[in-house]
Protein backbone atom coordinates (compact mmCIF):
# COMPACT_ATOMS: atom_id res chain seq x y z
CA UNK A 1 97.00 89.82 106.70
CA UNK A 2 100.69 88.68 108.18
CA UNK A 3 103.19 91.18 108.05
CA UNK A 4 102.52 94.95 107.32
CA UNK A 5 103.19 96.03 103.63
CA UNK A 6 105.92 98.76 103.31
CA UNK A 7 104.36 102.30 101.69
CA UNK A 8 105.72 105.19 100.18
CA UNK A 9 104.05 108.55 100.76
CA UNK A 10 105.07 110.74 97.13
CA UNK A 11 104.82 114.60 98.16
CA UNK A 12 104.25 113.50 101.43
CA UNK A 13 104.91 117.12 102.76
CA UNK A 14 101.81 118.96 101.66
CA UNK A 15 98.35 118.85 102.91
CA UNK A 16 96.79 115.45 101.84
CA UNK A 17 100.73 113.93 102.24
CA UNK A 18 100.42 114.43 105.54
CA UNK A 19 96.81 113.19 105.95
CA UNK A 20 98.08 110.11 104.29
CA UNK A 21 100.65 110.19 107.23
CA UNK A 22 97.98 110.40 109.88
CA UNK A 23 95.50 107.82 108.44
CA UNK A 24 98.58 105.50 108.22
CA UNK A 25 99.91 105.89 111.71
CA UNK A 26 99.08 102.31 113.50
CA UNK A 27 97.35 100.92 110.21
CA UNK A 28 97.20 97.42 111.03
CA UNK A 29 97.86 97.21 106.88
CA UNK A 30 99.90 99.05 106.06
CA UNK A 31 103.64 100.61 107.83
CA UNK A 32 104.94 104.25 105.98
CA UNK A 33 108.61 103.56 105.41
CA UNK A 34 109.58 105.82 103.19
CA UNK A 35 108.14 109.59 102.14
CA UNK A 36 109.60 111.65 99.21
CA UNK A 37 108.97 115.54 98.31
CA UNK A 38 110.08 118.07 96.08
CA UNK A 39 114.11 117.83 96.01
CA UNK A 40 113.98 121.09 98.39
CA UNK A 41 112.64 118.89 101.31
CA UNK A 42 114.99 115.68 100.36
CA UNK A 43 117.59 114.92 102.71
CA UNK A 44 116.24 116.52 105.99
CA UNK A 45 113.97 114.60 108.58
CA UNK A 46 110.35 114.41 107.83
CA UNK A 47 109.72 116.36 110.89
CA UNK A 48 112.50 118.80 109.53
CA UNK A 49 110.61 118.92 106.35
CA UNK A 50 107.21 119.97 107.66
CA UNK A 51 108.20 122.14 110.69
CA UNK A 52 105.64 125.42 110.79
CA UNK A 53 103.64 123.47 108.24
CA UNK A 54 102.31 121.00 109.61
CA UNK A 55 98.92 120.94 109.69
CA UNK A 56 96.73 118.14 111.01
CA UNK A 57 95.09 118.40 114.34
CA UNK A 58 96.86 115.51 115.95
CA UNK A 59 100.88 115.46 116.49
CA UNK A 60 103.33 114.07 114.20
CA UNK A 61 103.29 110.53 114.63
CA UNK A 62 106.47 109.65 116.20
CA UNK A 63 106.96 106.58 113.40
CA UNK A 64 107.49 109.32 110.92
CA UNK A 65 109.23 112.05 112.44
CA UNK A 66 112.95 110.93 111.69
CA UNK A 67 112.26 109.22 108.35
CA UNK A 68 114.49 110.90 105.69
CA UNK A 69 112.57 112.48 102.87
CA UNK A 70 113.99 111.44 99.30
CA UNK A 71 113.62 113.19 96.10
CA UNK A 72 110.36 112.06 94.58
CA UNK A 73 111.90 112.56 91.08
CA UNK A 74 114.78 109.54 92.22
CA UNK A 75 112.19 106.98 91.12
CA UNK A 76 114.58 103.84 91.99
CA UNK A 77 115.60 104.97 94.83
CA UNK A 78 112.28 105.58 96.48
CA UNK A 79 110.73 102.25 94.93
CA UNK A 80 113.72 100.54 96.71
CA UNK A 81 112.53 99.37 100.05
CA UNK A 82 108.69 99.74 99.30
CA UNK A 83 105.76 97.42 98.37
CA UNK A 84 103.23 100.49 96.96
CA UNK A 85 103.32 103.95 97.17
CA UNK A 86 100.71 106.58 97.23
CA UNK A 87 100.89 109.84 95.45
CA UNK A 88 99.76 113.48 95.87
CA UNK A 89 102.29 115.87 94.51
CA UNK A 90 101.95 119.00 92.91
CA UNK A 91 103.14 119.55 89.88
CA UNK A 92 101.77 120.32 85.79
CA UNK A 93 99.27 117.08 84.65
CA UNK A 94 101.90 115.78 82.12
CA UNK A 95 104.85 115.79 84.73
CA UNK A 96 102.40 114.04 87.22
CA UNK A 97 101.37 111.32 84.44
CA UNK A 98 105.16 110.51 83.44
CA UNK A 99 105.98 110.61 87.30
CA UNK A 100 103.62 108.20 87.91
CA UNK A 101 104.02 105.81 85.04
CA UNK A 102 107.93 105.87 86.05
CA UNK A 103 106.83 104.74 89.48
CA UNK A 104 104.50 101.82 88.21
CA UNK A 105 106.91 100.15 85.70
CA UNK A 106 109.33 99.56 88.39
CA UNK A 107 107.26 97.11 89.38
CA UNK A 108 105.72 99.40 92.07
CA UNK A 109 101.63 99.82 92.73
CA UNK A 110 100.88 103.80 92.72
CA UNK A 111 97.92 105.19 94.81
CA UNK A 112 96.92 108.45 93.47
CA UNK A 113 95.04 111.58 94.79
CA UNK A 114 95.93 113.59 91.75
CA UNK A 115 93.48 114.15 89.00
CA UNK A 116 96.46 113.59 86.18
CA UNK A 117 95.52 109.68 84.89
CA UNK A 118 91.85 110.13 85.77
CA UNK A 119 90.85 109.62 82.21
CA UNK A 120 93.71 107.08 81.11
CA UNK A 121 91.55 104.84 79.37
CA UNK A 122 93.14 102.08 81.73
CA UNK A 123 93.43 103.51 84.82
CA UNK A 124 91.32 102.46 87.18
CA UNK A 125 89.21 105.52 88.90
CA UNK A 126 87.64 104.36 91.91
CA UNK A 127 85.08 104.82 94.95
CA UNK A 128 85.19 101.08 96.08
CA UNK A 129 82.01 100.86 97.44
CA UNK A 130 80.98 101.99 93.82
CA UNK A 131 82.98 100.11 91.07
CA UNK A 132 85.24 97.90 92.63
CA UNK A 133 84.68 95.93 89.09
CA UNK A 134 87.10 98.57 87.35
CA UNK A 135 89.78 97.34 89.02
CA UNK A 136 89.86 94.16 86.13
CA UNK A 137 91.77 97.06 83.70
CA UNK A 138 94.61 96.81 85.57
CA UNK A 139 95.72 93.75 83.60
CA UNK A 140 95.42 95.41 80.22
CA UNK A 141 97.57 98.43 81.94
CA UNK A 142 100.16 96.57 83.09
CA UNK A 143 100.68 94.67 79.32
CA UNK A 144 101.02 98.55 78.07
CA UNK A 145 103.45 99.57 80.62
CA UNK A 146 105.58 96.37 80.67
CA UNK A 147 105.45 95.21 84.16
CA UNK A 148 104.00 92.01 85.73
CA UNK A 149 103.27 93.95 89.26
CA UNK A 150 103.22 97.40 88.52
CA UNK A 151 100.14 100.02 88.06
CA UNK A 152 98.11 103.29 88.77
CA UNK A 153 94.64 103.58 90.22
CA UNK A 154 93.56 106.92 91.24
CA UNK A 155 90.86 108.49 93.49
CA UNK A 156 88.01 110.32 91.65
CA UNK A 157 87.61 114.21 92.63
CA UNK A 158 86.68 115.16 96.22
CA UNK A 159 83.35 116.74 96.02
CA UNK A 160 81.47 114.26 93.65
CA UNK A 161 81.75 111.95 97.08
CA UNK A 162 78.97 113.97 98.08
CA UNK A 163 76.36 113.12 95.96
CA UNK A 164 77.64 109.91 93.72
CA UNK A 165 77.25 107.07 96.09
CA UNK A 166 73.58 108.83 96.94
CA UNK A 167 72.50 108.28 93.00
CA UNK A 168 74.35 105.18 92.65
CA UNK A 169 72.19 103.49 95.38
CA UNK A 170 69.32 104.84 92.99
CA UNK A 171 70.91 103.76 89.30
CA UNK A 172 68.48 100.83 88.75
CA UNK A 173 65.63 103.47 88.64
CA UNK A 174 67.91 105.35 85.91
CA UNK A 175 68.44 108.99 86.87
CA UNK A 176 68.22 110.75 83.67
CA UNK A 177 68.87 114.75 84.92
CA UNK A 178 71.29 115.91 87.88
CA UNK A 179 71.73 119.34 89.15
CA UNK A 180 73.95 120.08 91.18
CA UNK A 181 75.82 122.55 93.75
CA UNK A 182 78.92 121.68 95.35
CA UNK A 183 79.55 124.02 98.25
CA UNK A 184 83.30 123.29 99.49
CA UNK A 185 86.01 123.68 101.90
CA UNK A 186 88.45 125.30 101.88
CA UNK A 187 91.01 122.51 102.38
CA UNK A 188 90.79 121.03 99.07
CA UNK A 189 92.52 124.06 98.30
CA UNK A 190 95.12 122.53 100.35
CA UNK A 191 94.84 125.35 102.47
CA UNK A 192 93.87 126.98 106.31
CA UNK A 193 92.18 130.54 107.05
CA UNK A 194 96.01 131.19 108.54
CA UNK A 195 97.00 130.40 104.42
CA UNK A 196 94.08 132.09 103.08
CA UNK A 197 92.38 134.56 105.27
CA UNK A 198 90.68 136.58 102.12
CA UNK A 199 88.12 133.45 102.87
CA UNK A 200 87.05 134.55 106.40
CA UNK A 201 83.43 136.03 105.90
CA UNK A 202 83.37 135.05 102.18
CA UNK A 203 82.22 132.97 99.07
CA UNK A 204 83.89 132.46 95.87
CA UNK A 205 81.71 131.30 93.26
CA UNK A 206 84.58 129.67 91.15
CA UNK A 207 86.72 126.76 91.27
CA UNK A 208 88.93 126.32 88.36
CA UNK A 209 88.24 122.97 86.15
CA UNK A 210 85.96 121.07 89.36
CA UNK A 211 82.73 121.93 87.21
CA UNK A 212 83.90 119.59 84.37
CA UNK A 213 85.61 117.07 86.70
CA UNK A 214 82.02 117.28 88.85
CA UNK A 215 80.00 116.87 85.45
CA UNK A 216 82.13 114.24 83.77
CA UNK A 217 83.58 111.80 86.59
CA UNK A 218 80.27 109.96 87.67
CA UNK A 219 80.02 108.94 83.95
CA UNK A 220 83.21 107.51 84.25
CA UNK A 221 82.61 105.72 87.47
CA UNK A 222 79.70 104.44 86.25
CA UNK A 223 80.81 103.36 83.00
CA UNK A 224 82.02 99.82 81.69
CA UNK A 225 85.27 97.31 81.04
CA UNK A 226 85.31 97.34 77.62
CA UNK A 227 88.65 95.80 75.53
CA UNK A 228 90.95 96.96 78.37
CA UNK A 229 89.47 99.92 78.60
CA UNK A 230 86.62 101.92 80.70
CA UNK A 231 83.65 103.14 78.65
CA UNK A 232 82.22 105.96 80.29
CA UNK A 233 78.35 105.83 80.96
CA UNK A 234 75.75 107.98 78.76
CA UNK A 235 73.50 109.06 81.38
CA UNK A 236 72.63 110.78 83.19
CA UNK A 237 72.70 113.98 82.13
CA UNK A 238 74.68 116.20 85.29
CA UNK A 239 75.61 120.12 85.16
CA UNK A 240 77.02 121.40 88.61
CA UNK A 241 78.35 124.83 90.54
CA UNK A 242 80.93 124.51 92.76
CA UNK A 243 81.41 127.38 94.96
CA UNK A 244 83.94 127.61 97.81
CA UNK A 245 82.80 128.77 101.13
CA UNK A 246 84.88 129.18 104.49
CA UNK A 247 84.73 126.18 106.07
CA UNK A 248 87.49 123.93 106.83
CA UNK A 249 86.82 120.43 106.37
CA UNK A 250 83.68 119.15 104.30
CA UNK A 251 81.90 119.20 100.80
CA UNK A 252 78.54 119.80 101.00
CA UNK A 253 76.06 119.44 97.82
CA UNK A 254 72.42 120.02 96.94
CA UNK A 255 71.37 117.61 94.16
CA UNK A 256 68.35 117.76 92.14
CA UNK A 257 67.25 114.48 90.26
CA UNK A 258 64.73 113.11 87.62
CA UNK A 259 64.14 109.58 87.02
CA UNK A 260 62.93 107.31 84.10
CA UNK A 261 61.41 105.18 86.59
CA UNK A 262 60.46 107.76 89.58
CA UNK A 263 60.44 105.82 93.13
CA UNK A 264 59.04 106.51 96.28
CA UNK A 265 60.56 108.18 98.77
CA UNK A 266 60.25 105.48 101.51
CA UNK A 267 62.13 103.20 98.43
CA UNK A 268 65.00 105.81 98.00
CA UNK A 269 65.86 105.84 101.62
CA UNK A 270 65.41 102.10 101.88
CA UNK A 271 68.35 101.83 99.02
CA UNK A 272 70.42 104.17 101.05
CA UNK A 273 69.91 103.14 104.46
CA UNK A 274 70.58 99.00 102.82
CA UNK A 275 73.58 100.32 100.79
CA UNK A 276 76.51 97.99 101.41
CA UNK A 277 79.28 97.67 98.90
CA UNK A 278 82.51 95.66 98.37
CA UNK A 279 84.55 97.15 101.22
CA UNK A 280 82.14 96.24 103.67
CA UNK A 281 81.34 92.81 102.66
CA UNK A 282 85.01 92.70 103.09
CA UNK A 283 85.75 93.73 106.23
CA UNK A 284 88.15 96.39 105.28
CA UNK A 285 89.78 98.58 108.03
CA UNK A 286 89.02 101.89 106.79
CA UNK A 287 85.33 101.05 105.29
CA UNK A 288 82.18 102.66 107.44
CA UNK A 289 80.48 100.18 108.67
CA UNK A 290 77.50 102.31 107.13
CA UNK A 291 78.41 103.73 104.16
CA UNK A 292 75.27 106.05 103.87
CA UNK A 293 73.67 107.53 106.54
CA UNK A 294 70.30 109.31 106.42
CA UNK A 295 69.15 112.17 108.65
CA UNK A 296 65.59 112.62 109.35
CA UNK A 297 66.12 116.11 111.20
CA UNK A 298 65.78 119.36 108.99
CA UNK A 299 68.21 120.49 109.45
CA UNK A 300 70.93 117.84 109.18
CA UNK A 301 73.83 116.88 107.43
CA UNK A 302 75.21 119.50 108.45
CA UNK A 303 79.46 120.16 107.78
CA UNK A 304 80.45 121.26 110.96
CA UNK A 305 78.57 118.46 113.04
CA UNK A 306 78.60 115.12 110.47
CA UNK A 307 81.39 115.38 108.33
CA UNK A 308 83.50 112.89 110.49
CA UNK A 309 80.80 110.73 110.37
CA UNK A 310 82.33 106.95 110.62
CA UNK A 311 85.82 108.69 110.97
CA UNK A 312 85.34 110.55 108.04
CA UNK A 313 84.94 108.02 105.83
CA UNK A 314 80.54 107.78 105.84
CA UNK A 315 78.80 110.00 103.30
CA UNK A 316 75.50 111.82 105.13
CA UNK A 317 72.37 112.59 103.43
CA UNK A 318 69.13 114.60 104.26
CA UNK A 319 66.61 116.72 103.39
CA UNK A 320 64.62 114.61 100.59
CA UNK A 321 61.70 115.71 99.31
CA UNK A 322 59.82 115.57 95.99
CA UNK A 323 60.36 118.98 93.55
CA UNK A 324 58.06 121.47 91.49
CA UNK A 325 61.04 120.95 88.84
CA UNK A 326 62.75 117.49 89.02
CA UNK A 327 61.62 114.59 90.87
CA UNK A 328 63.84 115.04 93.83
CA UNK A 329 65.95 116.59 95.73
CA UNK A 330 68.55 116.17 98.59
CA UNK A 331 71.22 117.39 100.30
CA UNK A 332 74.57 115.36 100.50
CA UNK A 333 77.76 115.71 102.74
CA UNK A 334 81.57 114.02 102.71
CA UNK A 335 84.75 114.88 104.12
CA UNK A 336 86.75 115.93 101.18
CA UNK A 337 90.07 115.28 102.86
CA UNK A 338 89.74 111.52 103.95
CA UNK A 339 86.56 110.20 102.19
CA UNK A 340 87.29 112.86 99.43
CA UNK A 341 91.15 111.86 99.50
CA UNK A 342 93.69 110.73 101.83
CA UNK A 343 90.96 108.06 103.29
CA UNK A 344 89.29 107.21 99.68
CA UNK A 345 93.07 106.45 98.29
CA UNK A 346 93.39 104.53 101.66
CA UNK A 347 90.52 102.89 100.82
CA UNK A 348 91.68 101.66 97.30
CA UNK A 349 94.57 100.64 98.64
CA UNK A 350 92.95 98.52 101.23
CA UNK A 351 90.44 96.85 98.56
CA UNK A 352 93.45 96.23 95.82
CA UNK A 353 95.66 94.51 98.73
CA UNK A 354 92.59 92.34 99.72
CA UNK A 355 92.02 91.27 96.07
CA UNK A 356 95.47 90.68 95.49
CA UNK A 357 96.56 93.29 93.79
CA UNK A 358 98.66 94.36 95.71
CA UNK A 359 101.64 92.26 97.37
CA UNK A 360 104.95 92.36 99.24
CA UNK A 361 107.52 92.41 96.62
């Protein structure tokens, strides 16, 4: 790929910033030049900004530690010396959406983790091994924002990673009912049991708007390019729980599903086990090399043991078996902080540099 393109890291002080600061550390891609926070953090070193806080398992990487974090809300400045940025800041939905627009009419591609342009009618939301085809909108979204280089594509929500690529592998037999149960970590709260240790030894039953993102997202993914625009899909019909339990890493769902056209089982796990999407007929550095991975055993997935499955990137599935109720059901497992989101917008990035998208400037 030649030289490595230069990236930006936007609120590259919190949790899934400094994921993105990990994954990126030797990218053979991609080079972090410049990171940018809340105008609290701007000015001091990166490793400055995140002393106490830091909170990946591995060290600092020593590329980052005396970068100087900017203001994230100094748009021109930021843009200056980089070819794309990624973002994951946290601030109100409409700040986030004129943030991010800012960013992409300087002529700069933006990355996002946030949930804030998810339904922009031509914004890209991606898994690429799912609809890499959405990515064609981008055109009609750079005409509306004025820019010939310029864009957003964001990352879908963390815990539908569980369970979409599962039923996508199954879409030709048309899955017309989904139940589902998300069961998920506590880090896509952004937070540790040090942060949060009312979790320790307990379940919480709630998570504030991830039902409706759960519900309504797949549609989306699995909609159409219509006019410029995404049409989300009709079917099928999906109502989830998503329930928070203490572990650290890891969304974990159990999916019930009814088809128009039932399959066998040994033709359901033949799908999965043969699922290969864009990323991997690419070659790109962060795709599994098997993108779903089916465990025979009981037992299995299960968080603490297969969540890092193909570096955290692989989606695990087990326990299928036919139902009293629905046709199916299934359990499904993803790591919602690199598959689910540092990784996934990785991934993105990776997929819209290889199909030119995405260029030095």
């Amino acid at each position: 790929m030649g030289e490595r393109l230069k990236v930006g890291i936007v609120g590259g002080t919190g949790m899934v910033g400094q994921r993105f600061v990990q994954l990126l550390d030797q990218h053979p891609w991609f080079e972090v030049t410049g990171i940018a926070a809340s105008a609290n953090s701007a000015g001091k070193t990166y490793e400055e900004s995140v002393q106490g806080r830091w909170k990946m398992a591995t060290p600092i990487p020593e590329a980052v530690k005396s970068i100087v974090v900017q203001d994230a809300a100094k748009v021109e400045q930021v843009t200056a010396d980089v070819d794309f940025v990624f973002c994951a800041v946290d601030m109100k939905k409409a700040e986030i959406q004129a943030l991010e627009e800012a960013y992409a009419k300087t002529g700069t591609p933006v990355i996002s983790n946030n949930s804030a342009h998810r339904w922009t009618p031509d914004v890209p939301m991606v898994i690429p091994e799912v609809n890499p085809q959405h990515i064609e909108v981008i055109a009609a979204q750079r005409k509306r924002l004025g820019t010939s280089t310029g864009f957003i594509a964001v990352k879908p929500n963390c815990s539908i990673q569980s369970y979409v690529p599962a039923l996508n592998a199954l879409l030709d037999f048309e899955p017309t009912t989904v139940v589902a149960s998300t069961y998920q970590a506590i880090s896509g709260a952004g937070k540790n049991f040090t942060d949060w240790p009312d979790m320790l030894d307990n379940v919480i039953p709630y998570i504030g708007g991830e039902e409706e993102k759960s519900e309504q997202e797949p549609l989306r993914i699995w909609g159409h390019v219509d006019g410029g625009q995404i049409v989300k899909a009709n079917s099928p019909i999906i109502t989830t729980q998503c329930i928070r339990v203490p572990v650290t890493d890891g969304h974990l769902a159990t999916v019930f599903v009814s088809f128009k056209n039932k399959p066998s089982k040994e033709e359901i796990l033949g799908r999965w086990r043969g699922f290969q999407g864009r990323p991997q007929e690419l070659g790109l550095p962060s795709a599994p090399k098997q993108f779903i991975t089916y465990f025979e055993e009981e037992n299995r997935p299960q968080t603490k043991l297969d969540r890092d499955l193909e570096h955290g990137m692989g989606v695990s599935v087990g326990r299928l078996r036919e139902d009293s109720l629905y046709d199916y059901k299934f359990v499904g497992l993803s790591h919602n902080t690199l598959r689910g989101a540092a990784g996934g917008a990785v991934l993105i990035a990776e997929l819209l540099k290889a199909e030119g998208y995405i260029q030095a400037k």
